[in-house]
PDB file of N, CA and C in Angstrom:
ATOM      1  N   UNK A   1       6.344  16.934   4.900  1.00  0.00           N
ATOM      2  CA  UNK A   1       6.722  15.604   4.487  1.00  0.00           C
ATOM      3  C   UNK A   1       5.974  15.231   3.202  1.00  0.00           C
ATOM      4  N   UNK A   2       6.846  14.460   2.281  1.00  0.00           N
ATOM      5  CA  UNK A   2       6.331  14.316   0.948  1.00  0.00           C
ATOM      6  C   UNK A   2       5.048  13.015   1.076  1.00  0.00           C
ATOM      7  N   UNK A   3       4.095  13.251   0.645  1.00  0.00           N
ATOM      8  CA  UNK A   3       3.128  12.372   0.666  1.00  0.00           C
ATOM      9  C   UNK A   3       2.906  11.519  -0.800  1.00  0.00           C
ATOM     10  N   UNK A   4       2.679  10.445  -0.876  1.00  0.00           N
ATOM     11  CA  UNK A   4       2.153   9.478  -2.418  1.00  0.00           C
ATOM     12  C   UNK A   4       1.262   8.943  -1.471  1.00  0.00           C
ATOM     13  N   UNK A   5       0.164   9.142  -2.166  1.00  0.00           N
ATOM     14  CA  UNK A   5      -1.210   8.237  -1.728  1.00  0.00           C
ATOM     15  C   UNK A   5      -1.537   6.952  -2.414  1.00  0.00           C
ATOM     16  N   UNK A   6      -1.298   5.828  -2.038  1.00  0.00           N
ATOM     17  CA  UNK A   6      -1.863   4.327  -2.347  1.00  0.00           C
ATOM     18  C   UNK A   6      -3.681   4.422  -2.872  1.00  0.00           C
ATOM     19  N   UNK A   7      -3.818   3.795  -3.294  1.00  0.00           N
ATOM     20  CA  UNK A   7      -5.089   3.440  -3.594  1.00  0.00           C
ATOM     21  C   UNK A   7      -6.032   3.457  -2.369  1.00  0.00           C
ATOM     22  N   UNK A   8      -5.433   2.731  -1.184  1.00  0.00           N
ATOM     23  CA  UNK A   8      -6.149   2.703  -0.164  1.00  0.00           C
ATOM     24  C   UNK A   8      -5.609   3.712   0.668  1.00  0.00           C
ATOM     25  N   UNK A   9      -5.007   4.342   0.229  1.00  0.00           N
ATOM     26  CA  UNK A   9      -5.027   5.717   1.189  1.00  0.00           C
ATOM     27  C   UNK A   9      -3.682   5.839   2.274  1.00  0.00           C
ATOM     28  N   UNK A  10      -2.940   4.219   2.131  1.00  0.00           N
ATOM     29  CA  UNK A  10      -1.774   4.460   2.566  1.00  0.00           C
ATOM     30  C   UNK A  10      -0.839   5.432   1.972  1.00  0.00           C
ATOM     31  N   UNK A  11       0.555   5.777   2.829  1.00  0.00           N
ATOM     32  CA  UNK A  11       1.379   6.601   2.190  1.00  0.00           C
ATOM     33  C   UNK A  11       2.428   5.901   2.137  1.00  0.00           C
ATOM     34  N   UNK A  12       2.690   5.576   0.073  1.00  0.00           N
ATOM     35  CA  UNK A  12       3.940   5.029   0.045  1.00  0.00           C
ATOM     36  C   UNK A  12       5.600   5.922   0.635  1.00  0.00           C
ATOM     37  N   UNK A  13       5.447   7.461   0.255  1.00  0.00           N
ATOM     38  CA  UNK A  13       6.365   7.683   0.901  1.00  0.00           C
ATOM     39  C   UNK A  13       7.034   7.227   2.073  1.00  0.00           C
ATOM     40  N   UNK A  14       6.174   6.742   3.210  1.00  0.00           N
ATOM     41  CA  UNK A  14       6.801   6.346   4.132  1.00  0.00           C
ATOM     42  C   UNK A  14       6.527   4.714   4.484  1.00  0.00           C
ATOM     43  N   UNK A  15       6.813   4.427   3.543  1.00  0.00           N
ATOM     44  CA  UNK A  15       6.830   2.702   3.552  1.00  0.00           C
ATOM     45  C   UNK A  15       7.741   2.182   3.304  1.00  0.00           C
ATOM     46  N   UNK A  16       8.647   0.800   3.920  1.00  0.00           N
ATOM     47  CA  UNK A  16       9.423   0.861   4.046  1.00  0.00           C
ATOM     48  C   UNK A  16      10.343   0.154   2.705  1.00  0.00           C
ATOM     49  N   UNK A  17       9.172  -0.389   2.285  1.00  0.00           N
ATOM     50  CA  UNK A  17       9.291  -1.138   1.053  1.00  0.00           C
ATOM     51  C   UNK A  17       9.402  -0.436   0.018  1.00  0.00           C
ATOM     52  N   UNK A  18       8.869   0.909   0.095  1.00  0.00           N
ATOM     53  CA  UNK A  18       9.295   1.847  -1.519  1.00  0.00           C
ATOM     54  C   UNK A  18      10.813   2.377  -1.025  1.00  0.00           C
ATOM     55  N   UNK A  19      10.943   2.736   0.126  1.00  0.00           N
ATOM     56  CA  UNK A  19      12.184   3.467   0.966  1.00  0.00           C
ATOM     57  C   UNK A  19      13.206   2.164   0.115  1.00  0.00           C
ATOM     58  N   UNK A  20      13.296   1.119   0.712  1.00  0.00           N
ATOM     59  CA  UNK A  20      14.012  -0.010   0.604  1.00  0.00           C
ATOM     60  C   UNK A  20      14.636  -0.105  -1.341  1.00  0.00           C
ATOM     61  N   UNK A  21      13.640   0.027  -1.782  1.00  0.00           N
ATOM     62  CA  UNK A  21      13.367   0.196  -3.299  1.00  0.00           C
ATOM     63  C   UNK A  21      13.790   1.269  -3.902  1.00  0.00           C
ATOM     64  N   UNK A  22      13.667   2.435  -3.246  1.00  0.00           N
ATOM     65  CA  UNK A  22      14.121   3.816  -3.664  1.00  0.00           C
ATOM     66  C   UNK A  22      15.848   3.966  -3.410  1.00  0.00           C
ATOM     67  N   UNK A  23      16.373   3.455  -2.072  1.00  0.00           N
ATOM     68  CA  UNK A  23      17.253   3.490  -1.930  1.00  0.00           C
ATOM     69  C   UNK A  23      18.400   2.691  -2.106  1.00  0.00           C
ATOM     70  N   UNK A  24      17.623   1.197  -2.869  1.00  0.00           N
ATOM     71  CA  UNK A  24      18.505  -0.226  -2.478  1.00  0.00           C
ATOM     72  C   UNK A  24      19.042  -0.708  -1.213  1.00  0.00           C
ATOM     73  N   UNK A  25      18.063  -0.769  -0.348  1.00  0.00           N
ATOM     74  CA  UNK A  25      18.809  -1.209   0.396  1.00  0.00           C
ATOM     75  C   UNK A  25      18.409  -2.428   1.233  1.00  0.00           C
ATOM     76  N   UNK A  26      19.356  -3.404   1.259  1.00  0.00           N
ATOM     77  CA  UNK A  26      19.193  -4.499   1.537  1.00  0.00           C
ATOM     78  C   UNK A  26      19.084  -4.875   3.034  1.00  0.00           C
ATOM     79  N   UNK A  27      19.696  -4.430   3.499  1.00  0.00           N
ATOM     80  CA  UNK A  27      19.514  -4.445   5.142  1.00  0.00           C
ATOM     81  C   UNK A  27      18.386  -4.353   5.669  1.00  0.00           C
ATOM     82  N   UNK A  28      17.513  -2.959   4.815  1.00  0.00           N
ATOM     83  CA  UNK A  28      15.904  -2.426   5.434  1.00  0.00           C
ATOM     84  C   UNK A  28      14.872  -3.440   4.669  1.00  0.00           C
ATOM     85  N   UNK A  29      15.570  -3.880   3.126  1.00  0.00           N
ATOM     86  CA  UNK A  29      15.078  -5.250   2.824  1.00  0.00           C
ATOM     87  C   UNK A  29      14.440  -6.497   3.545  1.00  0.00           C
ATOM     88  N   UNK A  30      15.403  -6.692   4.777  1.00  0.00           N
ATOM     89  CA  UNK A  30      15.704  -8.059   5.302  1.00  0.00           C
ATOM     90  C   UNK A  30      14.343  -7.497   6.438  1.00  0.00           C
ATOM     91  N   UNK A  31      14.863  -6.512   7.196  1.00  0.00           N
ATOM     92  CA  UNK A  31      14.315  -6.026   7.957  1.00  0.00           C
ATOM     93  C   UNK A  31      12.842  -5.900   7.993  1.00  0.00           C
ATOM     94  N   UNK A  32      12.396  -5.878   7.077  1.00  0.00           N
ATOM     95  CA  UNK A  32      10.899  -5.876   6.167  1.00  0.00           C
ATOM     96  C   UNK A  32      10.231  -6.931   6.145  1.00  0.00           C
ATOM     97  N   UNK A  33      11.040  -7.274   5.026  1.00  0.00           N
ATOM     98  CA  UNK A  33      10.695  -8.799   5.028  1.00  0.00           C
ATOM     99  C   UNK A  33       9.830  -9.661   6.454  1.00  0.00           C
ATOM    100  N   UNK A  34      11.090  -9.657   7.502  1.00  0.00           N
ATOM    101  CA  UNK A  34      11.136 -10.252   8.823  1.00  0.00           C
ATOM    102  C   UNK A  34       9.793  -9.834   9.744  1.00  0.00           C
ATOM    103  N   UNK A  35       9.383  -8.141   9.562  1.00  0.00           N
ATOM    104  CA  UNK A  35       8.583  -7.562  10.281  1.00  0.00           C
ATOM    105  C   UNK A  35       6.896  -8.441   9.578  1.00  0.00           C
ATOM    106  N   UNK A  36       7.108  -7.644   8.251  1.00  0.00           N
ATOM    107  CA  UNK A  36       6.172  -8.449   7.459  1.00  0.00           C
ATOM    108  C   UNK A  36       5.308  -9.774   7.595  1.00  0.00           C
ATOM    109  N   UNK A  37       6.558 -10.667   7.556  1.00  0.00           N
ATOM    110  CA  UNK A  37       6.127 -11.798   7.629  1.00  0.00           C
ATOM    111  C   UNK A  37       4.840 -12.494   8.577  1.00  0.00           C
ATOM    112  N   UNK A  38       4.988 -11.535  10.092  1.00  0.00           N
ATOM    113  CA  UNK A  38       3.974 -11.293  11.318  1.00  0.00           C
ATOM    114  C   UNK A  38       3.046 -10.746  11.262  1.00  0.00           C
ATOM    115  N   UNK A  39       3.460  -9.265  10.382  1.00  0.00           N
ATOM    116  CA  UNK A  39       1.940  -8.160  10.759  1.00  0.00           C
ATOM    117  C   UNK A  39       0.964  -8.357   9.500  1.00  0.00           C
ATOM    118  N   UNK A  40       1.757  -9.104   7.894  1.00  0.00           N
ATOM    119  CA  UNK A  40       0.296  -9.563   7.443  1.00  0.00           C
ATOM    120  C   UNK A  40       0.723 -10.789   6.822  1.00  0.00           C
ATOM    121  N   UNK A  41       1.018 -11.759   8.235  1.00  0.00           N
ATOM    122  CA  UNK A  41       0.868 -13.481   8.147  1.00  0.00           C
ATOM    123  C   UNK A  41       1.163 -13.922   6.735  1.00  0.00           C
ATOM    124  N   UNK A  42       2.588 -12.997   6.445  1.00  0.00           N
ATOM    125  CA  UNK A  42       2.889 -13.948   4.713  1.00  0.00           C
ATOM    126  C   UNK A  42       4.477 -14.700   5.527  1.00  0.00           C
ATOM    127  N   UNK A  43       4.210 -16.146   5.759  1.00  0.00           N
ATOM    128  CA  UNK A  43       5.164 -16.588   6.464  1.00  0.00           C
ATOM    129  C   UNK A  43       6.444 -16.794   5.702  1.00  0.00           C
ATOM    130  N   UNK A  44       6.243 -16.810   4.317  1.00  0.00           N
ATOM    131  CA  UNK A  44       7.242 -17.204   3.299  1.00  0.00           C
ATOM    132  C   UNK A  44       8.304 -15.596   2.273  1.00  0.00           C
ATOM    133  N   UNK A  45       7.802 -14.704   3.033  1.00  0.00           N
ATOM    134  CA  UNK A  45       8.136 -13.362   2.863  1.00  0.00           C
ATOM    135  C   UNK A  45       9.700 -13.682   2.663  1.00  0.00           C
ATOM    136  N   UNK A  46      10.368 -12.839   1.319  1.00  0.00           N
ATOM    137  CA  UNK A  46      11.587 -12.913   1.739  1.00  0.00           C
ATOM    138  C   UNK A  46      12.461 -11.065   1.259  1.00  0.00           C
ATOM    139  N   UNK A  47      13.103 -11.317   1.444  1.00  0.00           N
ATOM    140  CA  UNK A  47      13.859  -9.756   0.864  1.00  0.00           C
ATOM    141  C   UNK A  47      13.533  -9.374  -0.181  1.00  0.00           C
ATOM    142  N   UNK A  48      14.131 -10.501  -0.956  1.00  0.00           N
ATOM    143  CA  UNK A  48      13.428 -10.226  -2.647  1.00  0.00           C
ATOM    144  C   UNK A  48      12.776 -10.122  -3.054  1.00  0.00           C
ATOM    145  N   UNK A  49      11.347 -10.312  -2.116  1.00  0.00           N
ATOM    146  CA  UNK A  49       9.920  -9.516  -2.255  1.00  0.00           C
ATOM    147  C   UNK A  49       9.797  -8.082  -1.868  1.00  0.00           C
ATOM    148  N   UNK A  50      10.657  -7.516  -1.589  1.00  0.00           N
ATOM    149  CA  UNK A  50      10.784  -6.518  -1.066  1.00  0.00           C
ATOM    150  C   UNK A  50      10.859  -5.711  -2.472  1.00  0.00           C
ATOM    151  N   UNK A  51      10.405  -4.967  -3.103  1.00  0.00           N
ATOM    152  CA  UNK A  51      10.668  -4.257  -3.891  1.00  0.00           C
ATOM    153  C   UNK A  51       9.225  -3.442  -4.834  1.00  0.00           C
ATOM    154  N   UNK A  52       9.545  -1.772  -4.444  1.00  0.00           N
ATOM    155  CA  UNK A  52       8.029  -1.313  -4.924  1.00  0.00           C
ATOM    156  C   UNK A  52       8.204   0.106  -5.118  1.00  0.00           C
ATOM    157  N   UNK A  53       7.919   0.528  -5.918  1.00  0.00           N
ATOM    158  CA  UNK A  53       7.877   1.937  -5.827  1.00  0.00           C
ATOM    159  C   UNK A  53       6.177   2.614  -5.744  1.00  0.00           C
ATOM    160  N   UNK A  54       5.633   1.944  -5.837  1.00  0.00           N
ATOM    161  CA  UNK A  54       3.981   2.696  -4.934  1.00  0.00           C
ATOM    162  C   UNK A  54       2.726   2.269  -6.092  1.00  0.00           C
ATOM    163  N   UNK A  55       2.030   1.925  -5.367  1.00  0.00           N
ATOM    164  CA  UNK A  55       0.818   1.418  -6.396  1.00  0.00           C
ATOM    165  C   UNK A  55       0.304   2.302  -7.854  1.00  0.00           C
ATOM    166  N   UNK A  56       0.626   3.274  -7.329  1.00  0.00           N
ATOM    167  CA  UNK A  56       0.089   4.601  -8.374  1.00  0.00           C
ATOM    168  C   UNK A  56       1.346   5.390  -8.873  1.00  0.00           C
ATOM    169  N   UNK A  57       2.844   4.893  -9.144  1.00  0.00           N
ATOM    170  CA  UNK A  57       3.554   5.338  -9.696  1.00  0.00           C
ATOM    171  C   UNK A  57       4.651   3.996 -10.162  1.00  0.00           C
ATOM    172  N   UNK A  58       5.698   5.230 -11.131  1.00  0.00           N
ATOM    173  CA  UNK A  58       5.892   4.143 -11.843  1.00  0.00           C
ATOM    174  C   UNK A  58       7.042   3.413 -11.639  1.00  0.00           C
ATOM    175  N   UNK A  59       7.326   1.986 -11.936  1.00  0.00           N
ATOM    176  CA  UNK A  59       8.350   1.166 -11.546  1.00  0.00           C
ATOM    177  C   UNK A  59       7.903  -0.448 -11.124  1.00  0.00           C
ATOM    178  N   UNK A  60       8.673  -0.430 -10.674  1.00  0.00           N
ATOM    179  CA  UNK A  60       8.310  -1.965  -9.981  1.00  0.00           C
ATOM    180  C   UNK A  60       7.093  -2.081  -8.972  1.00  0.00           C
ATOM    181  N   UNK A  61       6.857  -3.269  -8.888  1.00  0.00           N
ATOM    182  CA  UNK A  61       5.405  -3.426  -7.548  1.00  0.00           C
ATOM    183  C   UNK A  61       5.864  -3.984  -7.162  1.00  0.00           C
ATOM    184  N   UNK A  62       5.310  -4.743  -5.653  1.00  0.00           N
ATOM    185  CA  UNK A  62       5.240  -5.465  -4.601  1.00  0.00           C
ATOM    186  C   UNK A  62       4.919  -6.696  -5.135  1.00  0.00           C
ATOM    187  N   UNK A  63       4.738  -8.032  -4.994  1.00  0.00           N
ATOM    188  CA  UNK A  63       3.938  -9.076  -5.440  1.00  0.00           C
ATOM    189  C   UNK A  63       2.350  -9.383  -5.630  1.00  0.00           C
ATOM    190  N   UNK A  64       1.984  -8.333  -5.031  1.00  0.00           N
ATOM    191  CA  UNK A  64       0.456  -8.724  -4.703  1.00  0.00           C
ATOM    192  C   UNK A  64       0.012  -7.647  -5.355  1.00  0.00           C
ATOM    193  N   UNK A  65       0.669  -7.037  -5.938  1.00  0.00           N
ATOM    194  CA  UNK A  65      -0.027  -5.590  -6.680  1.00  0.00           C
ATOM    195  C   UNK A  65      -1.028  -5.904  -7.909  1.00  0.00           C
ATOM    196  N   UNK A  66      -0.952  -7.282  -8.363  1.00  0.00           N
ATOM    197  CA  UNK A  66      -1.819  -7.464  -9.375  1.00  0.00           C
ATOM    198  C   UNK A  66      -3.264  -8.429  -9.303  1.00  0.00           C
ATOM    199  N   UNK A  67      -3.134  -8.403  -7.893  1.00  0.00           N
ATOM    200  CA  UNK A  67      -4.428  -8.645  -7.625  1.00  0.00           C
ATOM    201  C   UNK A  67      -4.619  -8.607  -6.322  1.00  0.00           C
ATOM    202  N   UNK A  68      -4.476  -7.306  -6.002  1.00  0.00           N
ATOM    203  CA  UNK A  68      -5.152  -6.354  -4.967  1.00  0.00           C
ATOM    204  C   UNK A  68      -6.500  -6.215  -4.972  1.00  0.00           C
ATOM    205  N   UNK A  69      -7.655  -6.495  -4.223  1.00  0.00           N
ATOM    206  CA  UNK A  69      -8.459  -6.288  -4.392  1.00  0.00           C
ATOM    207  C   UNK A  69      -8.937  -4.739  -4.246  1.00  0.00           C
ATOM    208  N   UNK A  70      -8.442  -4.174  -3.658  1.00  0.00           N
ATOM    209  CA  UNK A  70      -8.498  -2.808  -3.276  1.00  0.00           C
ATOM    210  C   UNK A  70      -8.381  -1.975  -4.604  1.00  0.00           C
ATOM    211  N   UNK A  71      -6.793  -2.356  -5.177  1.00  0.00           N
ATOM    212  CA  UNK A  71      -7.023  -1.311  -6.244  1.00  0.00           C
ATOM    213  C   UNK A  71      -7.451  -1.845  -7.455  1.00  0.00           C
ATOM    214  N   UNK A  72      -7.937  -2.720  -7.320  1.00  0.00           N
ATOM    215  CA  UNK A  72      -8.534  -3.559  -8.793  1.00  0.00           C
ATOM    216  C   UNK A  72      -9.872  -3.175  -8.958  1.00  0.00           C
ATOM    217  N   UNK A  73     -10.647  -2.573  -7.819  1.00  0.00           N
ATOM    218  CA  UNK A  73     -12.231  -2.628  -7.256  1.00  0.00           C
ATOM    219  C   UNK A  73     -11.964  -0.674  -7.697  1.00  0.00           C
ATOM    220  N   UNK A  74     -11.149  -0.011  -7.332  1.00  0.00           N
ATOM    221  CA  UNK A  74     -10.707   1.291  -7.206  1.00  0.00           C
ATOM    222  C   UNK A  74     -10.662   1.423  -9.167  1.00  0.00           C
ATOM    223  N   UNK A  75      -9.792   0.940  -9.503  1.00  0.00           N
ATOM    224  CA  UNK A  75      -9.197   1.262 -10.769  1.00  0.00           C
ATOM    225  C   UNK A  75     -10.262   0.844 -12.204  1.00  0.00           C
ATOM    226  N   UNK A  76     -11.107  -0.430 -11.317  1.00  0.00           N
ATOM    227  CA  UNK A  76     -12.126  -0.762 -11.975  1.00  0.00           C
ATOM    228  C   UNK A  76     -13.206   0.115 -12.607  1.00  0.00           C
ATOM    229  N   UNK A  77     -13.380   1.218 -11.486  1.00  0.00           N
ATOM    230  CA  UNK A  77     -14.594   2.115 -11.104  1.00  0.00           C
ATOM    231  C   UNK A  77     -13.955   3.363 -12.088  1.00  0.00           C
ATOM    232  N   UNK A  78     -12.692   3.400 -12.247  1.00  0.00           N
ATOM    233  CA  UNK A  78     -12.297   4.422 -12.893  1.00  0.00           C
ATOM    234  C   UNK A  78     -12.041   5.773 -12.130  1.00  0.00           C
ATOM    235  N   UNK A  79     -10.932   5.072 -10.737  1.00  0.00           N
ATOM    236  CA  UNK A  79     -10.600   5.860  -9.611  1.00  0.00           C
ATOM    237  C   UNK A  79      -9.538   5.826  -9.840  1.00  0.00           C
ATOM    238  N   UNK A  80      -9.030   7.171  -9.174  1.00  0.00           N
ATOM    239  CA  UNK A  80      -7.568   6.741  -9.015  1.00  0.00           C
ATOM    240  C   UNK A  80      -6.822   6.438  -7.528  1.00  0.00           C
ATOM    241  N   UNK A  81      -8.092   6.545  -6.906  1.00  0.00           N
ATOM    242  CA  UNK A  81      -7.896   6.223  -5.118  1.00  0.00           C
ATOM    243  C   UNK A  81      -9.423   5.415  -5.026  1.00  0.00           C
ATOM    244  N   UNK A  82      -9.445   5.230  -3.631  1.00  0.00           N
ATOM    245  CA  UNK A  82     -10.603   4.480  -2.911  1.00  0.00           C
ATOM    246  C   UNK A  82     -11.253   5.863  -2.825  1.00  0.00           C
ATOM    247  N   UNK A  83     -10.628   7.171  -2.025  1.00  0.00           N
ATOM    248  CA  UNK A  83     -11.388   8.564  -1.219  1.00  0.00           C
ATOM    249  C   UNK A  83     -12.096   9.055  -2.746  1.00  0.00           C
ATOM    250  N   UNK A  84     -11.755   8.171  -3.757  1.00  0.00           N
ATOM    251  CA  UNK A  84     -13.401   9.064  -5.187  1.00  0.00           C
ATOM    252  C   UNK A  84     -14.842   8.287  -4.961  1.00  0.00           C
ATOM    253  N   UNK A  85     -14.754   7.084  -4.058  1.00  0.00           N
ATOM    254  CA  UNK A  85     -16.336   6.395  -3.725  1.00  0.00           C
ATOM    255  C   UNK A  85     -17.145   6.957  -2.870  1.00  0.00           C
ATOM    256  N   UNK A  86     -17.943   6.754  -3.051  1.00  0.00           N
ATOM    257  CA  UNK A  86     -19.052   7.316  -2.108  1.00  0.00           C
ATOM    258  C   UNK A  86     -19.118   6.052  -1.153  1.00  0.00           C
ATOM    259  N   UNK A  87     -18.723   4.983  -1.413  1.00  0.00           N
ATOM    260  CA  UNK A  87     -18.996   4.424  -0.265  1.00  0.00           C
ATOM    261  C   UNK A  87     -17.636   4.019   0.496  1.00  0.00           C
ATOM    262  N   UNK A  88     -17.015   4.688  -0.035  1.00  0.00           N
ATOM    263  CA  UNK A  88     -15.714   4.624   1.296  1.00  0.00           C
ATOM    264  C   UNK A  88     -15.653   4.149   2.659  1.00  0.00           C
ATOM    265  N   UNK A  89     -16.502   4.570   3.512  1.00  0.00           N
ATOM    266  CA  UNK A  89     -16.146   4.739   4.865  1.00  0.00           C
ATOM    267  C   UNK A  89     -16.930   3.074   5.216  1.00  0.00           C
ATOM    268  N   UNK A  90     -18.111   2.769   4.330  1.00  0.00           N
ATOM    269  CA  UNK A  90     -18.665   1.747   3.851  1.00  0.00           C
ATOM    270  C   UNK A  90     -18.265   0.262   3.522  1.00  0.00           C
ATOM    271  N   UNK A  91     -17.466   0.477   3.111  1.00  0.00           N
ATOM    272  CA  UNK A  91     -16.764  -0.294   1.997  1.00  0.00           C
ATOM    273  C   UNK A  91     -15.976  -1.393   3.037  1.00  0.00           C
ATOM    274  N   UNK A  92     -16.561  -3.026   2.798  1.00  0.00           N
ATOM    275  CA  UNK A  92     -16.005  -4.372   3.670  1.00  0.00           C
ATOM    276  C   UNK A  92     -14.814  -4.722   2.543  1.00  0.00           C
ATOM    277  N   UNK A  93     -14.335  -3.946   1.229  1.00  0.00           N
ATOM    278  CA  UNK A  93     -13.190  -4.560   0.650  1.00  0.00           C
ATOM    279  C   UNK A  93     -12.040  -3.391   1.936  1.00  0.00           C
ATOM    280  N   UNK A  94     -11.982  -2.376   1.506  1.00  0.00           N
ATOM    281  CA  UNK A  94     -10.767  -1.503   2.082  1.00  0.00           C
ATOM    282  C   UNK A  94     -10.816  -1.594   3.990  1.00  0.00           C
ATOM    283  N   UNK A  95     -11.964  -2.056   4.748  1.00  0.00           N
ATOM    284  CA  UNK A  95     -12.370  -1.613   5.640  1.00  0.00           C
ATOM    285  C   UNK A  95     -10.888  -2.175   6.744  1.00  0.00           C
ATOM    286  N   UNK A  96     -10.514  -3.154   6.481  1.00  0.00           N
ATOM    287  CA  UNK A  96      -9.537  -4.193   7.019  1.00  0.00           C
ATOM    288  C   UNK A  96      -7.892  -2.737   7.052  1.00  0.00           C
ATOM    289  N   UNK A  97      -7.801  -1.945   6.071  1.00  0.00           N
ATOM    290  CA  UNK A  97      -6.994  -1.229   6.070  1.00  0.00           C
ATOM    291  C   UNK A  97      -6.959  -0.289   6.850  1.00  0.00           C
ATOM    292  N   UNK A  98      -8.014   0.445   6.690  1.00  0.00           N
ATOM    293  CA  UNK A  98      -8.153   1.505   8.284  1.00  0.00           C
ATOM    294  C   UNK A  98      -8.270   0.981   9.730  1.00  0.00           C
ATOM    295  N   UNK A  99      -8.371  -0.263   9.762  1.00  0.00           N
ATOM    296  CA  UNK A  99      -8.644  -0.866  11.249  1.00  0.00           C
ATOM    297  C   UNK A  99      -6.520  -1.076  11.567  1.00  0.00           C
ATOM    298  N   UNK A 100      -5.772  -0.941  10.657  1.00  0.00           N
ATOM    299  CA  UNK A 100      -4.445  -1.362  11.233  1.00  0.00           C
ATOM    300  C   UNK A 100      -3.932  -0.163  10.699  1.00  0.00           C
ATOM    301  N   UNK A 101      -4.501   1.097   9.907  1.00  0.00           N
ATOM    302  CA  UNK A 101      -3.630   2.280   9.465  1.00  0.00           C
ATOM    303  C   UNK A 101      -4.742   3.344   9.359  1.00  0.00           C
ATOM    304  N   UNK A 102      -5.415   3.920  10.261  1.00  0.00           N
ATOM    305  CA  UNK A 102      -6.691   5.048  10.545  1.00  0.00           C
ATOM    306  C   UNK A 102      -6.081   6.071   9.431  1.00  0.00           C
ATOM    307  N   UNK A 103      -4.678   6.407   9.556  1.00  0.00           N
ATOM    308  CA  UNK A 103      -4.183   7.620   8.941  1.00  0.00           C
ATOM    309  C   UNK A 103      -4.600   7.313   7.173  1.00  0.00           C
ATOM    310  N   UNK A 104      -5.089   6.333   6.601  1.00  0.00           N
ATOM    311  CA  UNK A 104      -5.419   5.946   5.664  1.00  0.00           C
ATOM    312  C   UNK A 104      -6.488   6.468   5.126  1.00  0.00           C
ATOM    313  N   UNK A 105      -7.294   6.673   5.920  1.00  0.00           N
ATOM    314  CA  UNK A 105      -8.832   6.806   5.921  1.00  0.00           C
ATOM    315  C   UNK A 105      -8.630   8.697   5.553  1.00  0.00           C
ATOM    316  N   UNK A 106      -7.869   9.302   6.276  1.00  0.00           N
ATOM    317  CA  UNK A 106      -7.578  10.277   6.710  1.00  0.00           C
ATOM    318  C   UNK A 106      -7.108  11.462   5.338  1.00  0.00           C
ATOM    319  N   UNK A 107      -6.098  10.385   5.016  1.00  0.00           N
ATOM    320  CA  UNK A 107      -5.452  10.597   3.529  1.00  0.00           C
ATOM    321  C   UNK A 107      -6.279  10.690   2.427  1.00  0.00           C
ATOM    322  N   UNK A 108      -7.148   9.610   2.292  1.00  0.00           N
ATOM    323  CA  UNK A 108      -7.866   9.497   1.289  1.00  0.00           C
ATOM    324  C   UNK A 108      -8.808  10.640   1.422  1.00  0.00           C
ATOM    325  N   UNK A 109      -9.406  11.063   2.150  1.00  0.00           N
ATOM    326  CA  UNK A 109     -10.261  11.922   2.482  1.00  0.00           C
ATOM    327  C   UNK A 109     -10.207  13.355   2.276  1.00  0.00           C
ATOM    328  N   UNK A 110      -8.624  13.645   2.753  1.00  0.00           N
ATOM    329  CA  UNK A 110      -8.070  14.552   2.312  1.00  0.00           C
ATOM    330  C   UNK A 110      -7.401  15.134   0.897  1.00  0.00           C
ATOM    331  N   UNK A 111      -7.590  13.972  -0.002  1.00  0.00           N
ATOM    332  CA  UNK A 111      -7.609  13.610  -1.569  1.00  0.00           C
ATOM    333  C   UNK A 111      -8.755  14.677  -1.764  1.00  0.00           C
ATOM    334  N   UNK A 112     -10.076  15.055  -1.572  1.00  0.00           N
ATOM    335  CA  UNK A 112     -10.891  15.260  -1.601  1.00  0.00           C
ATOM    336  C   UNK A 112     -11.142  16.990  -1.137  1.00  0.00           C
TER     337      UNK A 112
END
């Protein structure tokens, strides 16, 4: 399976929001959106936020891509992931990400 590693070590390949973006499709749009809105409490989420092709490649972003703290703290340092810090596993900015996606931690690591 094709892997793109996020800054924080997620994998945009299988997100549903680059999928949605890659493929146009509006249905998995809505669908997103809706899920979204619950698992990170953006109550005003709509389809048309839906649109990204991956933090570290090129195209469109998500809304929040420009002030991510994650990859702003990452890109700052002159990373191209979180898994180039030494204090990774450390780290109270990214830490919130591996507690809801372990395979993150995993990825990044494996960057390495």
């Amino acid at each position: 399976m094709e892997k793109i590693i996020s800054c924080c070590g997620l994998n945009c390949a299988t997100c549903e929001a680059r999928i949605a973006t890659i493929n146009n499709d509006e249905e998995l749009r809505k669908s997103t959106a809706e899920k979204w809105k619950t698992t990170y409490n953006v109550p005003d989420m709509s389809p048309e936020m839906i649109n990204c092709t991956g933090c570290r490649e090129e195209g469109v972003k998500i809304g929040h891509w420009g002030m991510c703290q994650i990859r702003l703290c990452a890109t700052g340092k002159g990373f191209k992931t979180c898994g180039e810090c030494k204090d990774l596993e450390e780290c109270n900015i990214i830490s919130g990400v591996f507690k809801f996606s372990p395979e993150a931690l995993a990825n990044l690591k494996a960057l390495n």
